[in-house]
N, C-alpha and C. Protein backbone atom coordinates (compact mmCIF):
# COMPACT_ATOMS: atom_id res chain seq x y z
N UNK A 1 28.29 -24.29 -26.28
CA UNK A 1 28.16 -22.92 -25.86
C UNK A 1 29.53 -22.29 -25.71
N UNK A 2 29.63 -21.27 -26.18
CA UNK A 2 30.80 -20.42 -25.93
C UNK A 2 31.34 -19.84 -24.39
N UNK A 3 32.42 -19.60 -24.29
CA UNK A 3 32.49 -19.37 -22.79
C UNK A 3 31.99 -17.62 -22.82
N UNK A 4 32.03 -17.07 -23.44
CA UNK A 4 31.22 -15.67 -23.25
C UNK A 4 29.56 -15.71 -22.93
N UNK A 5 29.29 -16.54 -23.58
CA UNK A 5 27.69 -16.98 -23.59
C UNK A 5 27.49 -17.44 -22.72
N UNK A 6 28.24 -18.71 -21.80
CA UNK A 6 27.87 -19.32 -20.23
C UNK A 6 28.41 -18.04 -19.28
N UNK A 7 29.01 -17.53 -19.35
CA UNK A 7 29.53 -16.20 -18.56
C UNK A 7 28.26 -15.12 -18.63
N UNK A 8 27.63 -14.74 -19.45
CA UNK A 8 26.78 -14.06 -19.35
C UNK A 8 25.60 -14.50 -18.73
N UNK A 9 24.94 -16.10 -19.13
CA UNK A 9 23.97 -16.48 -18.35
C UNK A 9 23.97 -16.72 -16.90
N UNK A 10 25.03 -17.12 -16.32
CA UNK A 10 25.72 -17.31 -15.23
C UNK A 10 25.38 -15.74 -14.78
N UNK A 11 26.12 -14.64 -15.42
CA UNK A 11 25.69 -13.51 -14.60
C UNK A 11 24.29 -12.88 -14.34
N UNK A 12 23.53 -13.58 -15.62
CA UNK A 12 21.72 -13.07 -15.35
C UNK A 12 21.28 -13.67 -14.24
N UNK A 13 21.96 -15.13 -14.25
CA UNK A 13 21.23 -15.79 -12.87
C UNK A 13 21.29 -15.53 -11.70
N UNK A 14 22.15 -15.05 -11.45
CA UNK A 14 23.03 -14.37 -10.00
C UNK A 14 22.30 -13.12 -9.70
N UNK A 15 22.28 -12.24 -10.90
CA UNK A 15 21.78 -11.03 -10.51
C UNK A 15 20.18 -10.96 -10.27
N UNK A 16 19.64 -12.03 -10.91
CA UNK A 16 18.57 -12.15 -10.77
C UNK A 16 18.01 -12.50 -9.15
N UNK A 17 19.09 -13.86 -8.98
CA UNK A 17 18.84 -14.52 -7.97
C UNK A 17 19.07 -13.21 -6.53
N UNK A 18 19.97 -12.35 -6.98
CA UNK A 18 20.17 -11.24 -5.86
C UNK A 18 19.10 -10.24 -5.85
N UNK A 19 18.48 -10.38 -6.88
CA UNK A 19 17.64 -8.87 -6.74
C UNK A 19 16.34 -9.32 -6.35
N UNK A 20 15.88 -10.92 -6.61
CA UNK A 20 14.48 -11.23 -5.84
C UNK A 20 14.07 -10.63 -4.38
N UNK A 21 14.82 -11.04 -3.38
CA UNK A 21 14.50 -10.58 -2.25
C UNK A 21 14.46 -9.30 -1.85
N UNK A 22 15.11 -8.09 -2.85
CA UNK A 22 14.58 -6.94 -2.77
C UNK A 22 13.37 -6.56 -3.45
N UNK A 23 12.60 -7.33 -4.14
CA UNK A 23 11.69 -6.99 -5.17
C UNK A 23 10.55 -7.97 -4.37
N UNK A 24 10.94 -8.44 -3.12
CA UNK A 24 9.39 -9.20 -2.66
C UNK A 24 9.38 -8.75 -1.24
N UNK A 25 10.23 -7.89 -0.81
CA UNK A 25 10.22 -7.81 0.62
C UNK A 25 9.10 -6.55 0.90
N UNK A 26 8.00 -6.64 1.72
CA UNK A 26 6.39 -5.60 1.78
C UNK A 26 6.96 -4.81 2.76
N UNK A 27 6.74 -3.40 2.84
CA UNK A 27 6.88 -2.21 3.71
C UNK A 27 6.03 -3.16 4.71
N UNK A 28 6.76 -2.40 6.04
CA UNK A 28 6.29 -2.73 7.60
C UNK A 28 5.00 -2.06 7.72
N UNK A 29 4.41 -3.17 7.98
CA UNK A 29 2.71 -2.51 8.74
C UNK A 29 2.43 -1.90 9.81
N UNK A 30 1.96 -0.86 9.16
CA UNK A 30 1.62 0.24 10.63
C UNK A 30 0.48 -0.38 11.90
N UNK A 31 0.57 -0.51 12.72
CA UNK A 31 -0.61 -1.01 13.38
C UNK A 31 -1.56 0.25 13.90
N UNK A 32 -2.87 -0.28 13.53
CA UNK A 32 -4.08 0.94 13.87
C UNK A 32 -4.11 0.98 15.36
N UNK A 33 -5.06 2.22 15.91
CA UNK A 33 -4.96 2.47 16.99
C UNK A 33 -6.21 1.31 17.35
N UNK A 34 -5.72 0.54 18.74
CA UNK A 34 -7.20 -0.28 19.06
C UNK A 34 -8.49 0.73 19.18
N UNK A 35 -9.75 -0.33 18.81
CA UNK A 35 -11.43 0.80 18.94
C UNK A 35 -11.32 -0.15 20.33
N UNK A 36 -12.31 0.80 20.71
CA UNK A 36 -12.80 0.06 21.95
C UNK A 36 -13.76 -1.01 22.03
N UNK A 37 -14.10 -1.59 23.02
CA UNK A 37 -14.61 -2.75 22.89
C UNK A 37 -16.06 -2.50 22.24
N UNK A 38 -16.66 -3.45 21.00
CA UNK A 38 -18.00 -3.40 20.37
C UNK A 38 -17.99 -2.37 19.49
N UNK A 39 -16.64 -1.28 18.98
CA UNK A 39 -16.66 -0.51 18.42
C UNK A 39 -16.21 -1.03 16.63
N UNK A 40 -17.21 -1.31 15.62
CA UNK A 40 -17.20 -1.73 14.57
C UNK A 40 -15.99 -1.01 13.59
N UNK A 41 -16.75 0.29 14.31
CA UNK A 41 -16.57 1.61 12.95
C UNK A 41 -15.77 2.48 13.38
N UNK A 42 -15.68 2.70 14.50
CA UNK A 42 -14.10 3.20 15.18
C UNK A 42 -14.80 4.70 15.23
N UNK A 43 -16.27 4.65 15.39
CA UNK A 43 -16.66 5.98 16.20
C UNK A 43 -16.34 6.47 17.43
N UNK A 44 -16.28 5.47 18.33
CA UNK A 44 -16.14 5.92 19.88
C UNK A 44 -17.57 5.58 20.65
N UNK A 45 -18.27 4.71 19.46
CA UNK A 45 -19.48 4.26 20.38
C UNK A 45 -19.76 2.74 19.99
N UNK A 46 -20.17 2.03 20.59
CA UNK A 46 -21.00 0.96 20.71
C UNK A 46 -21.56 0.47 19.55
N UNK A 47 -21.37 -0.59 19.05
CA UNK A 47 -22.29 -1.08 17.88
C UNK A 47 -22.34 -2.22 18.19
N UNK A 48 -23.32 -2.55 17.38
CA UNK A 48 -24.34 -4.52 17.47
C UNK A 48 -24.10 -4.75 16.06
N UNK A 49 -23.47 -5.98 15.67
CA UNK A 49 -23.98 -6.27 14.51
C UNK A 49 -24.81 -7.40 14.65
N UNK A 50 -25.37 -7.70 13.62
CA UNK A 50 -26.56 -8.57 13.37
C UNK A 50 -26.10 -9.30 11.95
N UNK A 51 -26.05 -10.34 12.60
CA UNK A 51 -25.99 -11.70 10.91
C UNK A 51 -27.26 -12.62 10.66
N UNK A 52 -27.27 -12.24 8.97
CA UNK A 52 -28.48 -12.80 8.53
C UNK A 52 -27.89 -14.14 7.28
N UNK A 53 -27.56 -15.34 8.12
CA UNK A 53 -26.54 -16.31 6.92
C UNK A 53 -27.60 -16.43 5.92
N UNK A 54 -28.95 -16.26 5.64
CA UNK A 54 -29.87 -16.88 4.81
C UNK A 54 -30.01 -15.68 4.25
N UNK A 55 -29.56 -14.50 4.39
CA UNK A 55 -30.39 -13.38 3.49
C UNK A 55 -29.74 -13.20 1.69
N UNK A 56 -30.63 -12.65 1.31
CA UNK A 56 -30.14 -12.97 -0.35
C UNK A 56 -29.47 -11.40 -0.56
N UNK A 57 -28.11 -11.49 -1.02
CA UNK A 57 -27.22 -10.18 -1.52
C UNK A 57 -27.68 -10.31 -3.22
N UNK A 58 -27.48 -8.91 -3.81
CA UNK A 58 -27.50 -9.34 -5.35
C UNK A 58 -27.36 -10.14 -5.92
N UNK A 59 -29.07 -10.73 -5.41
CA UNK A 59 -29.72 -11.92 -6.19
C UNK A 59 -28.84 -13.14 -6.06
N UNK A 60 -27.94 -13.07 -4.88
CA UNK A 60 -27.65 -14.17 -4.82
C UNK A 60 -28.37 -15.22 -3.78
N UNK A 61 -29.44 -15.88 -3.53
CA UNK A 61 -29.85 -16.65 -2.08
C UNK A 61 -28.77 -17.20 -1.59
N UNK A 62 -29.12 -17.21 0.06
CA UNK A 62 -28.34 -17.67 0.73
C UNK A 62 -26.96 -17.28 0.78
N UNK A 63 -26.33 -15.79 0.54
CA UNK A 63 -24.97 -15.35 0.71
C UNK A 63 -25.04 -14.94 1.93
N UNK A 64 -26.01 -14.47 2.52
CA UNK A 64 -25.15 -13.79 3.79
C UNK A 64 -25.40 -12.48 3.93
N UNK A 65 -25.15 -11.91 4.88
CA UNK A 65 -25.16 -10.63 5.55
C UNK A 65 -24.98 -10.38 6.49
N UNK A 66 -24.13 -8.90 6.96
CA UNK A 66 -24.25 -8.66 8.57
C UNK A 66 -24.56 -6.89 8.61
N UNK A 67 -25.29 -6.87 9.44
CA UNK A 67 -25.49 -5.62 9.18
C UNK A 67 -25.53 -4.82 10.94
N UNK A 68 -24.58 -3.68 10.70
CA UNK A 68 -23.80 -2.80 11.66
C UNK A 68 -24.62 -1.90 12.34
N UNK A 69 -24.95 -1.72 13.55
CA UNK A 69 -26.08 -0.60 14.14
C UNK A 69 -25.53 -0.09 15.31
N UNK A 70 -25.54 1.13 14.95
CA UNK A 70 -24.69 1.71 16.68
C UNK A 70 -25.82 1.68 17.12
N UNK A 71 -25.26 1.24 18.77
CA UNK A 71 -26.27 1.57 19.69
C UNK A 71 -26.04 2.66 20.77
N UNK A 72 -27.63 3.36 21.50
CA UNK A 72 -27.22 4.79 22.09
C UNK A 72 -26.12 5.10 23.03
């Protein structure tokens, strides 16, 4: 290998190796406002859910379900 040619790979690697951690670092997560307690849906009221582990989803048996019900 020529020394221009190891000089150049040498510099892809570096720059590479420098620019990963700007190219993986995730924007800061906003945190939501807490619901109140039993609040699913973040109405401001009360909900029950209900799980059905045996119920069949599109045609699949036995996937599962939960299903969300405000209460008064």
């Amino acid at each position: 290998m020529t020394y221009r040619r190891t000089t150049c790979r040498r510099l892809a690697v570096l720059l590479a190796a420098g620019l990963t951690p700007l190219a993986l670092t995730a924007p800061a997560a906003q945190a939501a406002t807490p619901a109140k307690p039993y609040d699913f849906n973040g109405d401001g009221k009360a909900d029950l859910a209900i799980g059905a582990p045996a119920a069949t989803v599109g045609g699949k048996k036995g996937a599962g379900a939960v299903s969300v019900v405000r209460t008064a």
